[in-house]
N, C-alpha and C. Protein backbone atom coordinates (compact mmCIF):
# COMPACT_ATOMS: atom_id res chain seq x y z
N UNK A 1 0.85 -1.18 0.00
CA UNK A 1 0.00 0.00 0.00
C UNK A 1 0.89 1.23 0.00
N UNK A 2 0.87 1.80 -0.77
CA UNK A 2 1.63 3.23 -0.85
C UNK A 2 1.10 4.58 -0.34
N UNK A 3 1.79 5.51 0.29
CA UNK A 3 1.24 7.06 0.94
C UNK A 3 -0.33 7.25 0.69
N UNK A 4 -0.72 7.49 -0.48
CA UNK A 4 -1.97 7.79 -0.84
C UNK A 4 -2.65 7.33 -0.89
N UNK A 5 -3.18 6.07 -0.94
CA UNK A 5 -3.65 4.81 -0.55
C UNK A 5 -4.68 5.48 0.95
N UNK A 6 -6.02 5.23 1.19
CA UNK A 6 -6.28 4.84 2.58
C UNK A 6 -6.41 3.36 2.81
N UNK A 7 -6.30 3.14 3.93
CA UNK A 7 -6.57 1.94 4.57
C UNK A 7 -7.87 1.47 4.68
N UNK A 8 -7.95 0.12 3.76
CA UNK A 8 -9.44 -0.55 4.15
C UNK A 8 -10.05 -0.75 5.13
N UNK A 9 -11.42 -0.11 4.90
CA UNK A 9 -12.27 -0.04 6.10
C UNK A 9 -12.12 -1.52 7.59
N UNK A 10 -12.24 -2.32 7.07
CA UNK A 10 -12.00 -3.75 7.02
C UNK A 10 -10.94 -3.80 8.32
N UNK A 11 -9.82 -3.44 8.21
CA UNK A 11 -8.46 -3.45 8.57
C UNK A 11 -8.92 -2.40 9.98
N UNK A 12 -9.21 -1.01 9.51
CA UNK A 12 -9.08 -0.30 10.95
C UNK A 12 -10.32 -1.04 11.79
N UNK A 13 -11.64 -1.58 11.00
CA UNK A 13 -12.61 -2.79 11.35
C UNK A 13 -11.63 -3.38 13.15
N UNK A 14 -10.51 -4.00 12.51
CA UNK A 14 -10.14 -4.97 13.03
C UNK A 14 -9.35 -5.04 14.79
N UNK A 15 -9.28 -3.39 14.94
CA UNK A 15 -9.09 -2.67 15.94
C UNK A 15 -10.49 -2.35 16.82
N UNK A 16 -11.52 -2.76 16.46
CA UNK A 16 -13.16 -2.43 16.94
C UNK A 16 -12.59 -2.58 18.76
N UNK A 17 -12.68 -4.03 19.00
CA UNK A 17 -12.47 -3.85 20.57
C UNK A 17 -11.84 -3.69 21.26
N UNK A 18 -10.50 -3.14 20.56
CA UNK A 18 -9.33 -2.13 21.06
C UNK A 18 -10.19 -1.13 21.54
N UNK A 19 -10.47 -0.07 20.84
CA UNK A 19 -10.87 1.33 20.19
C UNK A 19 -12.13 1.37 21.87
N UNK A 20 -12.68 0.62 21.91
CA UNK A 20 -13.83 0.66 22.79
C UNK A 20 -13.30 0.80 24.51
N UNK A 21 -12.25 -0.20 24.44
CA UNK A 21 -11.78 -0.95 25.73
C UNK A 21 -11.06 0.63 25.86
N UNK A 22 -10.29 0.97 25.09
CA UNK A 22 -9.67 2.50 25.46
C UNK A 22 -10.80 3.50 25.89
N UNK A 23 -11.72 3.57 24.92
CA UNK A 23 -12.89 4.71 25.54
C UNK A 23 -13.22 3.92 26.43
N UNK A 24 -13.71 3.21 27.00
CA UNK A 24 -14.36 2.88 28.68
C UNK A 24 -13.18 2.96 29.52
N UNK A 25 -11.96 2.94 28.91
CA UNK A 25 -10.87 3.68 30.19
C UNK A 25 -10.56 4.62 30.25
N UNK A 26 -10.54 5.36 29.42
CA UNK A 26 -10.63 6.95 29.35
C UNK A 26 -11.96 7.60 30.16
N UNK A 27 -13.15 7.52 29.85
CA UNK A 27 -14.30 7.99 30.16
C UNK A 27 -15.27 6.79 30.63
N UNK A 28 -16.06 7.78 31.63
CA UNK A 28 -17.18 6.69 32.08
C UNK A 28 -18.62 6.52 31.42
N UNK A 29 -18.95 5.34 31.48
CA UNK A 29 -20.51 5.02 31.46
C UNK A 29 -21.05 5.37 29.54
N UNK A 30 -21.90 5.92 29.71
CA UNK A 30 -22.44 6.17 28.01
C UNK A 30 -21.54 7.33 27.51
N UNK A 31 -20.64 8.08 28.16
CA UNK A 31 -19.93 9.08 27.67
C UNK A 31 -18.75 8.19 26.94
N UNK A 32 -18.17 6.93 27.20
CA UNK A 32 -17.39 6.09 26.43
C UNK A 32 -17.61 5.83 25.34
N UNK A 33 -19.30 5.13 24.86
CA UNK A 33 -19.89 4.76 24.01
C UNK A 33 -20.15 6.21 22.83
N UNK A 34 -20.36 7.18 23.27
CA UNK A 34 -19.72 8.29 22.15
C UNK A 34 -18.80 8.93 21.90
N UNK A 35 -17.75 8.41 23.13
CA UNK A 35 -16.82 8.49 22.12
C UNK A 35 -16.12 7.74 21.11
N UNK A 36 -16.29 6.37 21.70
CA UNK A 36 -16.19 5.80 20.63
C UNK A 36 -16.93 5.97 19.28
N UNK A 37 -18.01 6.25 19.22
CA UNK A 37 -18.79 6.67 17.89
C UNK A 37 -18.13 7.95 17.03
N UNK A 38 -17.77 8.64 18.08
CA UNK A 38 -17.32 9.86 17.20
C UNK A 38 -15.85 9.46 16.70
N UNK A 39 -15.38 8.52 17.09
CA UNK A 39 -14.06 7.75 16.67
C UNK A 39 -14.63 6.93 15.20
N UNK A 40 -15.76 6.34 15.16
CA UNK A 40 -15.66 5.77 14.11
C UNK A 40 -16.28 6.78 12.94
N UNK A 41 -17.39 7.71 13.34
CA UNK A 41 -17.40 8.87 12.45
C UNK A 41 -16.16 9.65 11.96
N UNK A 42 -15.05 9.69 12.39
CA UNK A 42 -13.62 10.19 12.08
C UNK A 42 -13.64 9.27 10.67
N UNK A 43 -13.05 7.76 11.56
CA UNK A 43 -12.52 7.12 10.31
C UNK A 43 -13.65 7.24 9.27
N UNK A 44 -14.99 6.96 9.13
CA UNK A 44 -15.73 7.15 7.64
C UNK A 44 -15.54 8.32 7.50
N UNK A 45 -15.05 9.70 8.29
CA UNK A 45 -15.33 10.96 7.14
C UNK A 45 -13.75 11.36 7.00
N UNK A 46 -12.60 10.62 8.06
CA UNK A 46 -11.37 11.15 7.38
C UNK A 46 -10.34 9.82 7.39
N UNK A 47 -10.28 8.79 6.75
CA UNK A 47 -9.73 7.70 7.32
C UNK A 47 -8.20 8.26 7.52
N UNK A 48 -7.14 7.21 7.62
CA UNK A 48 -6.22 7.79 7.87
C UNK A 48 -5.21 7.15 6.34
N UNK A 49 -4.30 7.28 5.98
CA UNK A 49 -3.71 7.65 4.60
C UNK A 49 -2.97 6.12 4.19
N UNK A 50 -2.17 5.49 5.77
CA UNK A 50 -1.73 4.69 5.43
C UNK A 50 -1.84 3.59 6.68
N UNK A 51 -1.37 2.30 6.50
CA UNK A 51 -1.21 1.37 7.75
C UNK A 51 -0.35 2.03 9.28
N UNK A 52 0.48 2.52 8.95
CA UNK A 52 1.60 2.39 10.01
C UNK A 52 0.79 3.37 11.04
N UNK A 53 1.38 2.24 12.69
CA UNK A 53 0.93 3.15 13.47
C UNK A 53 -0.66 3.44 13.58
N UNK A 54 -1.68 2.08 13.30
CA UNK A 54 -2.96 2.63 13.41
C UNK A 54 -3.27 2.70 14.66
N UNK A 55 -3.38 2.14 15.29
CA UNK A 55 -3.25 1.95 17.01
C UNK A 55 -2.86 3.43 17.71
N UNK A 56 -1.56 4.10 17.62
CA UNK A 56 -1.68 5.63 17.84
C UNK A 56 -2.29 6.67 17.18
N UNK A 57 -3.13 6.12 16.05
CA UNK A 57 -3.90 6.92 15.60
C UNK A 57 -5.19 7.05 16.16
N UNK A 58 -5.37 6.15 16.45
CA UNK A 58 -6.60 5.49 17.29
C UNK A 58 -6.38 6.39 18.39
N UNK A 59 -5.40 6.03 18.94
CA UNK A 59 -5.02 6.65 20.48
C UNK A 59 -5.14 8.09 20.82
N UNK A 60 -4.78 8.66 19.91
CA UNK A 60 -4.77 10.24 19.90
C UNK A 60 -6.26 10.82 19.59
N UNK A 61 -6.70 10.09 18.41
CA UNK A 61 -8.36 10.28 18.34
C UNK A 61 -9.19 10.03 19.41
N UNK A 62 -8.62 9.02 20.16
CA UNK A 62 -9.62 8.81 21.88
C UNK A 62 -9.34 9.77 22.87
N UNK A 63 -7.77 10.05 22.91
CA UNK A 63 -7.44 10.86 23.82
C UNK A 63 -7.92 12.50 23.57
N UNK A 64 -8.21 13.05 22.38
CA UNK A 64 -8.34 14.16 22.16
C UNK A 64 -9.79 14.40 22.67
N UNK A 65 -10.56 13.01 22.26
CA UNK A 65 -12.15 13.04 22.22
C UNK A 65 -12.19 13.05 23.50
N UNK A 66 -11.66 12.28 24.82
CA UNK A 66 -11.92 12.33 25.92
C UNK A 66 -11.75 13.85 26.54
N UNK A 67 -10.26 14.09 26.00
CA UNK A 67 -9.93 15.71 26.58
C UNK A 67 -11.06 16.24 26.50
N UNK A 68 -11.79 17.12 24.74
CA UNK A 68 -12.90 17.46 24.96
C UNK A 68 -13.91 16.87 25.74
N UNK A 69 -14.33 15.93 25.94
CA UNK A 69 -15.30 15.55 26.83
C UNK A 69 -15.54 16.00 28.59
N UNK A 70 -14.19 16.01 28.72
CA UNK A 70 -13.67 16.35 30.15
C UNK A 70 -13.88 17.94 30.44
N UNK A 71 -13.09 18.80 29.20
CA UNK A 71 -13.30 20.13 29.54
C UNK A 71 -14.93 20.52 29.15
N UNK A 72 -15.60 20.07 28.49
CA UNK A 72 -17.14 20.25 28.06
C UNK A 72 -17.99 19.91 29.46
N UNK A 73 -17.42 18.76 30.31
CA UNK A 73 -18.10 18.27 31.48
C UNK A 73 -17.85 19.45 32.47
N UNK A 74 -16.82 19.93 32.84
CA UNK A 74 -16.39 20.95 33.32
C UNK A 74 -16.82 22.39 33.59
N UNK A 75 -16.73 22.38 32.01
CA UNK A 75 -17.63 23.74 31.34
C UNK A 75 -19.39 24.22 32.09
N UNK A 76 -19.92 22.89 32.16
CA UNK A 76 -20.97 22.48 32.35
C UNK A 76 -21.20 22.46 33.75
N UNK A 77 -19.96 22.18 34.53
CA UNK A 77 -20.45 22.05 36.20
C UNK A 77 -20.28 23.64 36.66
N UNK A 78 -19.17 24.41 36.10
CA UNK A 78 -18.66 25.76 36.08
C UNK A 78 -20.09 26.64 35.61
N UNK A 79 -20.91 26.21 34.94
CA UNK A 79 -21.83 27.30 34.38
C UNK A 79 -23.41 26.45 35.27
N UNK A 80 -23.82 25.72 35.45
CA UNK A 80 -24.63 25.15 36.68
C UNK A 80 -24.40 25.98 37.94
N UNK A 81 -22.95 25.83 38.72
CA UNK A 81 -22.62 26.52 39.65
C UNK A 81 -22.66 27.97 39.40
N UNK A 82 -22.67 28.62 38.61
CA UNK A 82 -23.19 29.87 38.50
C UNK A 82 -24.23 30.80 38.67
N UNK A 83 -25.44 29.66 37.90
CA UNK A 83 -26.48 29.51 37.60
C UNK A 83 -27.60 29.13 38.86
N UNK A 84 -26.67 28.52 40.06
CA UNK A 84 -27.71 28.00 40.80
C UNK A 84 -28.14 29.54 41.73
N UNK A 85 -28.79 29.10 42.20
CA UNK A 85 -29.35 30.70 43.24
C UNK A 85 -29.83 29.45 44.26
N UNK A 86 -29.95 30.80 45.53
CA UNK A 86 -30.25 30.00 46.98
C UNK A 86 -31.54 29.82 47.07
N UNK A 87 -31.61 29.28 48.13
CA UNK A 87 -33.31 28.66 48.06
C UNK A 87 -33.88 30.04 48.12
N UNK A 88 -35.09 30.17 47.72
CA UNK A 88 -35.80 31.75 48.07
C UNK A 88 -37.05 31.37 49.43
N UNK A 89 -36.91 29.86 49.54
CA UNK A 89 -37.88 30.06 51.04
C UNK A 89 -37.39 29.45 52.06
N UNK A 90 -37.60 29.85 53.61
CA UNK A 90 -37.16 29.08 54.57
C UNK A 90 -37.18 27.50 54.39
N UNK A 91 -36.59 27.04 55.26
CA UNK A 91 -36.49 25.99 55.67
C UNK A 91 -37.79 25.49 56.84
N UNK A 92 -38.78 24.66 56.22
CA UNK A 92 -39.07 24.05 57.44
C UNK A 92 -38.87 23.82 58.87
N UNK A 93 -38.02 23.65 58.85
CA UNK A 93 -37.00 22.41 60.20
C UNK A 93 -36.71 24.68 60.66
N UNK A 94 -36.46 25.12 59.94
CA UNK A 94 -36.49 26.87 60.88
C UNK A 94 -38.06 27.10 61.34
């Protein structure tokens, strides 16, 4: 297979329960399960050019997807906590 060449679907296929086992260690619960999806939406909309090294290609595509995931989760507890206001009525038990 030469530079320009992508790699058959088939082949990065063959990495499936690699690719997964990394997102459920990276991230928890159903947040794994998209990232893995958005890992395989990569490869159908940009595969990668040649064989070598699919595995760190993989790797960097999980790790980037988790990063975002992490700072988006973040983002999200940071703007909640902003957002919350105090109770506006007593307390019972007062």
């Amino acid at each position: 297979m030469d530079e320009t060449t992508q790699v058959p679907l088939e082949d990065l296929r063959a990495h499936r329960e690699w690719v997964a086992r990394v997102a459920r260690a990276l991230v928890p619960g159903a947040a794994a399960d998209d990232l893995e999806q958005s890992v395989w939406l990569r490869v159908l909309t940009s595969p990668p050019g040649h064989a070598r090294g699919i595995k760190g290609w993989f790797a960097t595509l999980l790790r980037r997807g988790a990063r975002d995931e992490w700072r988006g989760e973040d983002r999200r507890r940071r703007r909640e906590k902003r957002a919350a206001t105090p109770e506006a009525t007593r307390s019972t038990a007062d």
